[in-house]
Protein backbone atom coordinates (compact mmCIF):
# COMPACT_ATOMS: atom_id res chain seq x y z
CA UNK A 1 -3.87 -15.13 -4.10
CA UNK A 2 -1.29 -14.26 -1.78
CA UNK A 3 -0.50 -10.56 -0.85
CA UNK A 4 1.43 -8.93 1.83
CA UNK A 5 1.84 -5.01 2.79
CA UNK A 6 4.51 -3.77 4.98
CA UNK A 7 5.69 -0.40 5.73
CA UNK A 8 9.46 -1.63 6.06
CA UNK A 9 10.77 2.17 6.95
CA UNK A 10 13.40 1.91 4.45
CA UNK A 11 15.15 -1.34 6.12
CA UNK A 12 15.49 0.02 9.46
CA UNK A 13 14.50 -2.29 12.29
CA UNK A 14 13.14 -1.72 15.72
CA UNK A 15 16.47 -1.63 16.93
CA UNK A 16 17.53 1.37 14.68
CA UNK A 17 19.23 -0.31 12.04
CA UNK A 18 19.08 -0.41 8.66
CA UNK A 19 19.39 -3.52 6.70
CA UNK A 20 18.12 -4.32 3.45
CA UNK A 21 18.85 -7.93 3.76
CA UNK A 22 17.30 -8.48 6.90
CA UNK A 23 13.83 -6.82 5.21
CA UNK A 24 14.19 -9.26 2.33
CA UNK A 25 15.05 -12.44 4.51
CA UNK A 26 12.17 -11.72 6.45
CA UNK A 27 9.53 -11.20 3.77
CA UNK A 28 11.32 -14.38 2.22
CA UNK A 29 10.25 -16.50 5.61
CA UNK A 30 7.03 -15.52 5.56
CA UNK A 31 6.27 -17.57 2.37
CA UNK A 32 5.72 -17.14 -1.18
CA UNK A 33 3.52 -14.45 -2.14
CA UNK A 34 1.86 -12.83 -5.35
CA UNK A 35 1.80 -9.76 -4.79
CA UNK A 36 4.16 -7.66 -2.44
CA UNK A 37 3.13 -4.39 -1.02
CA UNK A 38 5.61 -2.13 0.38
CA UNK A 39 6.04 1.50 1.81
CA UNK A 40 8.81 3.64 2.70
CA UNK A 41 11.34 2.59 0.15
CA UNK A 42 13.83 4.81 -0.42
CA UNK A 43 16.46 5.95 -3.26
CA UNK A 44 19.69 7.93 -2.50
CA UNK A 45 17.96 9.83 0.23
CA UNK A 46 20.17 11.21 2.61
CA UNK A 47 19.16 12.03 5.92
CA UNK A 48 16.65 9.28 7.52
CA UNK A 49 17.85 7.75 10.45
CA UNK A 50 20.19 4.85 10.33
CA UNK A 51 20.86 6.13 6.32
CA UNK A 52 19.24 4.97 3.09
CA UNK A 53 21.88 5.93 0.23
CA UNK A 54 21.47 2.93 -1.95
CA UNK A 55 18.79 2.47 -4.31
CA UNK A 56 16.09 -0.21 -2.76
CA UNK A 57 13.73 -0.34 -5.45
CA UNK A 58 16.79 -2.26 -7.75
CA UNK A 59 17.95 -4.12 -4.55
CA UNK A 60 13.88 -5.59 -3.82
CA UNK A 61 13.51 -6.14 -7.51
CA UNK A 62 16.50 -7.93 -7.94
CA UNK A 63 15.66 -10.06 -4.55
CA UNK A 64 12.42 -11.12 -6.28
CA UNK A 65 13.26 -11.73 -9.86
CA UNK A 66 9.72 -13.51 -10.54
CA UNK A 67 8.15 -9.98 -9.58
CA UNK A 68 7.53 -7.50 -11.82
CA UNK A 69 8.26 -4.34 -9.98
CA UNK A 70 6.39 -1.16 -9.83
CA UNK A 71 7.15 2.04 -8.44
CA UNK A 72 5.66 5.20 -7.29
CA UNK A 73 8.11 7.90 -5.46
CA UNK A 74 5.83 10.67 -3.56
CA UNK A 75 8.91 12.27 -2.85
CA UNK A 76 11.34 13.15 -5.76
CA UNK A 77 13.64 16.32 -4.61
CA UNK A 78 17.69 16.55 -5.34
CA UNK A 79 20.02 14.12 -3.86
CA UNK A 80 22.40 15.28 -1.22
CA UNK A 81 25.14 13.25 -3.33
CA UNK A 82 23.54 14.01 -6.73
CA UNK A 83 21.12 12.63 -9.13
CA UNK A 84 17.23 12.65 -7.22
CA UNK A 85 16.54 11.05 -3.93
CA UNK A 86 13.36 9.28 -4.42
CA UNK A 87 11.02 8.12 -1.17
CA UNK A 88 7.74 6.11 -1.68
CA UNK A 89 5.80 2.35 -2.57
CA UNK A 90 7.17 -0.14 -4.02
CA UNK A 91 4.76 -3.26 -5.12
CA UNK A 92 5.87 -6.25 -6.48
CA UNK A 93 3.76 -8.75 -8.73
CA UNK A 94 4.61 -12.16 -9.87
CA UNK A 95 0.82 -11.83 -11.76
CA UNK A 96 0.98 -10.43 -14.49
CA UNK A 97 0.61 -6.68 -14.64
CA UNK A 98 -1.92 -4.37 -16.60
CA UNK A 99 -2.35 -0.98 -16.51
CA UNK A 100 -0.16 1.18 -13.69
CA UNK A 101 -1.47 4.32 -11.96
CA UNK A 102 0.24 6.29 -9.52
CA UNK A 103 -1.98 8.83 -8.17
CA UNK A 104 -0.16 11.75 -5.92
CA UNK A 105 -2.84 11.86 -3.02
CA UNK A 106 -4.01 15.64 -1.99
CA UNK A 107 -2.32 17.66 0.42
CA UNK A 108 -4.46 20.69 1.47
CA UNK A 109 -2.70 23.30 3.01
CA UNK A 110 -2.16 22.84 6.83
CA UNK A 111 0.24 25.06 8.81
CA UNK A 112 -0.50 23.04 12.07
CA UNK A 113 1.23 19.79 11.17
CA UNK A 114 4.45 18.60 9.43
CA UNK A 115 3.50 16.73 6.50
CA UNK A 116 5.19 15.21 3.45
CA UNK A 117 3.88 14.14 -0.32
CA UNK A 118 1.64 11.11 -0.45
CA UNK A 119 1.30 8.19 -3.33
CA UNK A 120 -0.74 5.81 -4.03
CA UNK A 121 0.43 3.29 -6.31
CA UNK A 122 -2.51 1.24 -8.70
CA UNK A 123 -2.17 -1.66 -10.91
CA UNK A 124 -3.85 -3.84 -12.36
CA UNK A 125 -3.01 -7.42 -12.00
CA UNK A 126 -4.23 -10.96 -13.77
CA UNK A 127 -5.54 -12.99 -11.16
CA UNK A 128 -6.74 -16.75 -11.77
CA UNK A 129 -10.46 -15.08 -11.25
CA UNK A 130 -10.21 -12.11 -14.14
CA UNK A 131 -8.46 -8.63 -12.86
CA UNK A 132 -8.48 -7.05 -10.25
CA UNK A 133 -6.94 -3.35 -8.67
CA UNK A 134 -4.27 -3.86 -6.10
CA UNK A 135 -3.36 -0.29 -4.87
CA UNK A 136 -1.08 0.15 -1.72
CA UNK A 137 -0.59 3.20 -0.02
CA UNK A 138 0.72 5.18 3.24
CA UNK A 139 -1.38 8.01 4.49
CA UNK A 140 -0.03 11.27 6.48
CA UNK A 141 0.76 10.70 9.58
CA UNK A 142 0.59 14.37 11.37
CA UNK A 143 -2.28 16.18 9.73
CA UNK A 144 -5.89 14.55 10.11
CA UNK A 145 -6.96 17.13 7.57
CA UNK A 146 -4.87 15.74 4.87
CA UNK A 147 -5.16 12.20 5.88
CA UNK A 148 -9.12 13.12 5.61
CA UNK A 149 -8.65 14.34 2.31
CA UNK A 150 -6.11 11.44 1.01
CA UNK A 151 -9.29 8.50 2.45
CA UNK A 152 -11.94 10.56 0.37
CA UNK A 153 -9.51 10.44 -2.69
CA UNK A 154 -9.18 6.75 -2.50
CA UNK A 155 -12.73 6.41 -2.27
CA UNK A 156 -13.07 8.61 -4.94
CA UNK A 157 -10.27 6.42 -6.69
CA UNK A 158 -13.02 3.43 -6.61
CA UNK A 159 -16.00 5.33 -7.48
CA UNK A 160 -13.75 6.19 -11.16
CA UNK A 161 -12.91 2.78 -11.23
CA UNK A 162 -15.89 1.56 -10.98
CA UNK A 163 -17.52 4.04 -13.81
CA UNK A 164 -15.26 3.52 -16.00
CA UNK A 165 -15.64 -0.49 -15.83
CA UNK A 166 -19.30 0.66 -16.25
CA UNK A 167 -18.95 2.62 -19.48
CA UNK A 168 -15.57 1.88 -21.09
CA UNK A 169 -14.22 4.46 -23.23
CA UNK A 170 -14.14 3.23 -26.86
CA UNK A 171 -9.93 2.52 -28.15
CA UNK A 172 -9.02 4.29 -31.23
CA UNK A 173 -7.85 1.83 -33.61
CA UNK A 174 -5.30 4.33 -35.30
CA UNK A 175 -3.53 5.20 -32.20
CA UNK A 176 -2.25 2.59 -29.26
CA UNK A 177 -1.85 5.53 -27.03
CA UNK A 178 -6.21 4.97 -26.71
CA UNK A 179 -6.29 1.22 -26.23
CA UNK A 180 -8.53 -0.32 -23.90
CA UNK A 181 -6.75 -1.89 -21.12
CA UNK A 182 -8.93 -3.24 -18.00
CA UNK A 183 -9.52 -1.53 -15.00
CA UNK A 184 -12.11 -3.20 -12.69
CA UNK A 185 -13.63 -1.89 -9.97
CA UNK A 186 -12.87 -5.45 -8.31
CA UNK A 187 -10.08 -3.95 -6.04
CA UNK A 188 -7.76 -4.41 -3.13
CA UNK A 189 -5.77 -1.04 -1.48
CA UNK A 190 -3.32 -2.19 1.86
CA UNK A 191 -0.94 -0.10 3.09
CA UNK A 192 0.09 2.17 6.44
CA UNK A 193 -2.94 4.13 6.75
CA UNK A 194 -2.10 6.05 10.27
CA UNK A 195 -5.33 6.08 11.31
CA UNK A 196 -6.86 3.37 14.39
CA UNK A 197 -9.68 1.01 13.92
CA UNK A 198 -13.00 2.65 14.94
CA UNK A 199 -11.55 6.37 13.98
CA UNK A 200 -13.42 8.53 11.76
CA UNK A 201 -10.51 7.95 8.97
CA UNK A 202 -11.24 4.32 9.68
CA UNK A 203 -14.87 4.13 9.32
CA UNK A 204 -15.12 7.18 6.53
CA UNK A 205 -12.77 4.86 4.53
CA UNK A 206 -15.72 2.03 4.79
CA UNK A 207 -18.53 4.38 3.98
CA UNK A 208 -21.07 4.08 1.07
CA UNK A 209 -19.54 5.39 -1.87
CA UNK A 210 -22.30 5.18 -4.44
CA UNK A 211 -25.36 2.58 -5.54
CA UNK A 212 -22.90 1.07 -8.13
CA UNK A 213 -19.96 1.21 -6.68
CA UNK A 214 -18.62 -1.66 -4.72
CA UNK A 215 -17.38 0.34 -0.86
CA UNK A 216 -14.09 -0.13 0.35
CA UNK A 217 -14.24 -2.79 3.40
CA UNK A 218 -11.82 -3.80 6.33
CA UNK A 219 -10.87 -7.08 5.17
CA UNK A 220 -9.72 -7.93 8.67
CA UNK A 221 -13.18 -7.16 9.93
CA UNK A 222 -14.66 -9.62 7.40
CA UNK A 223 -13.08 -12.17 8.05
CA UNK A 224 -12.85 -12.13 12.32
CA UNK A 225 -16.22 -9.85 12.95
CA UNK A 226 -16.23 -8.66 16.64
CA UNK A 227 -12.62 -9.85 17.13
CA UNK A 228 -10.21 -6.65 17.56
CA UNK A 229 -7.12 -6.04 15.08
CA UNK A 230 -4.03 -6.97 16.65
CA UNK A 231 -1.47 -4.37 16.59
CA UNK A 232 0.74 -3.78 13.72
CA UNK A 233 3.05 -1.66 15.59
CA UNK A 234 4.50 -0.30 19.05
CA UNK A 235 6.21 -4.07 19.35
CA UNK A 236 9.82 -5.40 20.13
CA UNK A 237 11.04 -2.15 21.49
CA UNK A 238 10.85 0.13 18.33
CA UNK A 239 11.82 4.08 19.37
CA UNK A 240 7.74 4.82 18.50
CA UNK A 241 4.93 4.47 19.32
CA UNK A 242 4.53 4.28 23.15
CA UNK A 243 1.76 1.83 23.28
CA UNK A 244 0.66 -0.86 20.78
CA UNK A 245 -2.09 -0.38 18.37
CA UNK A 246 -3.03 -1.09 14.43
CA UNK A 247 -2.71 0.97 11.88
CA UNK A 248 -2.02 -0.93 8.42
CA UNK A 249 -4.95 -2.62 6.67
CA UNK A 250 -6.07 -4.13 4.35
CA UNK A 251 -9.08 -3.14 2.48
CA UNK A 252 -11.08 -4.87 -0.51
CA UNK A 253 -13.86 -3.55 -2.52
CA UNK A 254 -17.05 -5.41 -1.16
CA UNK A 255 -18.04 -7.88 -4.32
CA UNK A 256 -14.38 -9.47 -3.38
CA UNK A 257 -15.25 -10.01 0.69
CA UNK A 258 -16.84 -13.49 -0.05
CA UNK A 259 -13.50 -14.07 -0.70
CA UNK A 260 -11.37 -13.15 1.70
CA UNK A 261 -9.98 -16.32 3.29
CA UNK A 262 -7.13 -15.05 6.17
CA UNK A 263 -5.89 -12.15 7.15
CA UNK A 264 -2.62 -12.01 9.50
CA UNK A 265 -0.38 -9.58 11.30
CA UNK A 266 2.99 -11.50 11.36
CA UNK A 267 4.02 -10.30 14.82
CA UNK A 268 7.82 -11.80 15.13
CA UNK A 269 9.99 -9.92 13.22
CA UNK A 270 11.57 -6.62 14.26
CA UNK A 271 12.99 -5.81 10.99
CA UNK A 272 11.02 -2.61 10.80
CA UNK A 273 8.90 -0.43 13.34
CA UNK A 274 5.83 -2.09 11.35
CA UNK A 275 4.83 -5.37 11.23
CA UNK A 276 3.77 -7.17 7.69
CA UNK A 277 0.25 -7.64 7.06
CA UNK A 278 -0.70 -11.00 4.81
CA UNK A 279 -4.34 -11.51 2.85
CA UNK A 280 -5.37 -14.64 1.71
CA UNK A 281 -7.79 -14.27 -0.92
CA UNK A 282 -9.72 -17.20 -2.83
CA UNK A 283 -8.97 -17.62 -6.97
């Protein structure tokens, strides 16, 4: 299985400008992939830089037919042109899909920071293996305190998971609404988590969660030990940061790190300020 995550800040490049079709072409060279991970996608929302007035999610979707698309807006205020402007993940699945979440991560009050609403988008996907969780994300960037709270809700995301594939719930024959549909606590969540490697965000994330519940683990770090992430932004002259560092991962629950096989930060393109991430994992 294939996967890659890439904050693609709504098609703008490191050189300020946004196009869709460079995004696309880009993910396109990189190879065929699974699953597709992507954050800051953007519907009719006026006002980010270089403009995003066109509705992504259809354009992706329609760039990858053989991917079922799936959507999760943390952001859905009034359009400046009408109708809602929508801002959040997008994934894409060419496995077929399950059960969807999206879970609206916390955002305790913090008068210190900007912030904006966070999502985390869930589903469940068929692999060759049985199913597995493939969750992608994009933390706060400004406030530590909510970006604290938003790693112990996706830890607390796993530990639900991971009771529920436990103890099912019993369906109720008379009603679909209560059928049993899958949700393992076999998992993958990737995404921009604006937080460094070594940070408390970064290690917290990696924590015990529980005796029966498999921990969240750098999948990077299982598959290079000792050997420092490369950056995943701060390159090919991009207006921020103003030094080079990681800060999009990708994490798998730790009964799936046997089977990790690559991880890669595709370093050449500058279609975004981020650079895509790629996991390889083993059917």
């Amino acid at each position: 299985m294939r996967i890659l995550s890439w904050n693609i800040q709504w098609g703008r490049g490191a050189d300020g400008r946004v196009d869709l079709a460079r995004t696309i072409a880009a993910i396109r060279a990189a190879g065929g992939f699974d699953l597709i991970c992507l954050q800051e996608v953007a519907c009719n929302f006026e006002g980010l830089p270089g403009g995003a007035v066109g509705d992504e999610v259809m354009a992706l979707a329609a760039a990858f037919p053989d991917h079922a698309a799936v959507f999760g807006a943390a952001l859905d205020v009034p359009g400046g042109r009408g109708g809602r402007a929508l801002f959040g993940n997008l994934l894409l699945s060419r496995l077929p899909v399950g059960q969807v979440f999206r879970h609206m991560l916390p955002a305790p009050a913090d008068a210190s920071a900007p912030s904006m609403q966070r999502v985390c988008v869930e589903a469940v996907v068929m692999a060759a293996g049985g199913p597995i969780r493939v969750l992608t994300t994009h933390l706060e960037y400004y406030s530590q305190r909510q970006r604290r709270a938003q790693i112990a809700a996706l830890r607390g995301l796993q530990a639900e998971a991971a009771g529920q594939a436990a103890a099912p719930a019993p369906a109720k024959g008379s009603n679909s609404s209560f059928a049993a549909w899958p949700r393992p606590a076999s998992a993958i969540v990737c995404g921009d988590f604006n937080c460094e490697p070594g940070s408390d965000e970064h290690a917290s994330m990696q924590a015990p969660i529980g005796a029966e519940v498999p921990a969240w683990r750098d999948a990077w770090m299982v598959c290079r030990p000792g050997v420092p992430h490369p950056p995943s932004v701060g390159l090919h002259g991009a207006d921020w940061p103003e030094r080079a560092f990681c800060c999009d991962f990708f994490f798998v629950s730790a009964d799936l790190a046997p089977r990790v096989r690559a991880v890669e930060v595709l370093a050449d393109t500058p279609a975004s300020d981020h650079q895509p991430v790629v996991l390889e994992l083993l059917d």
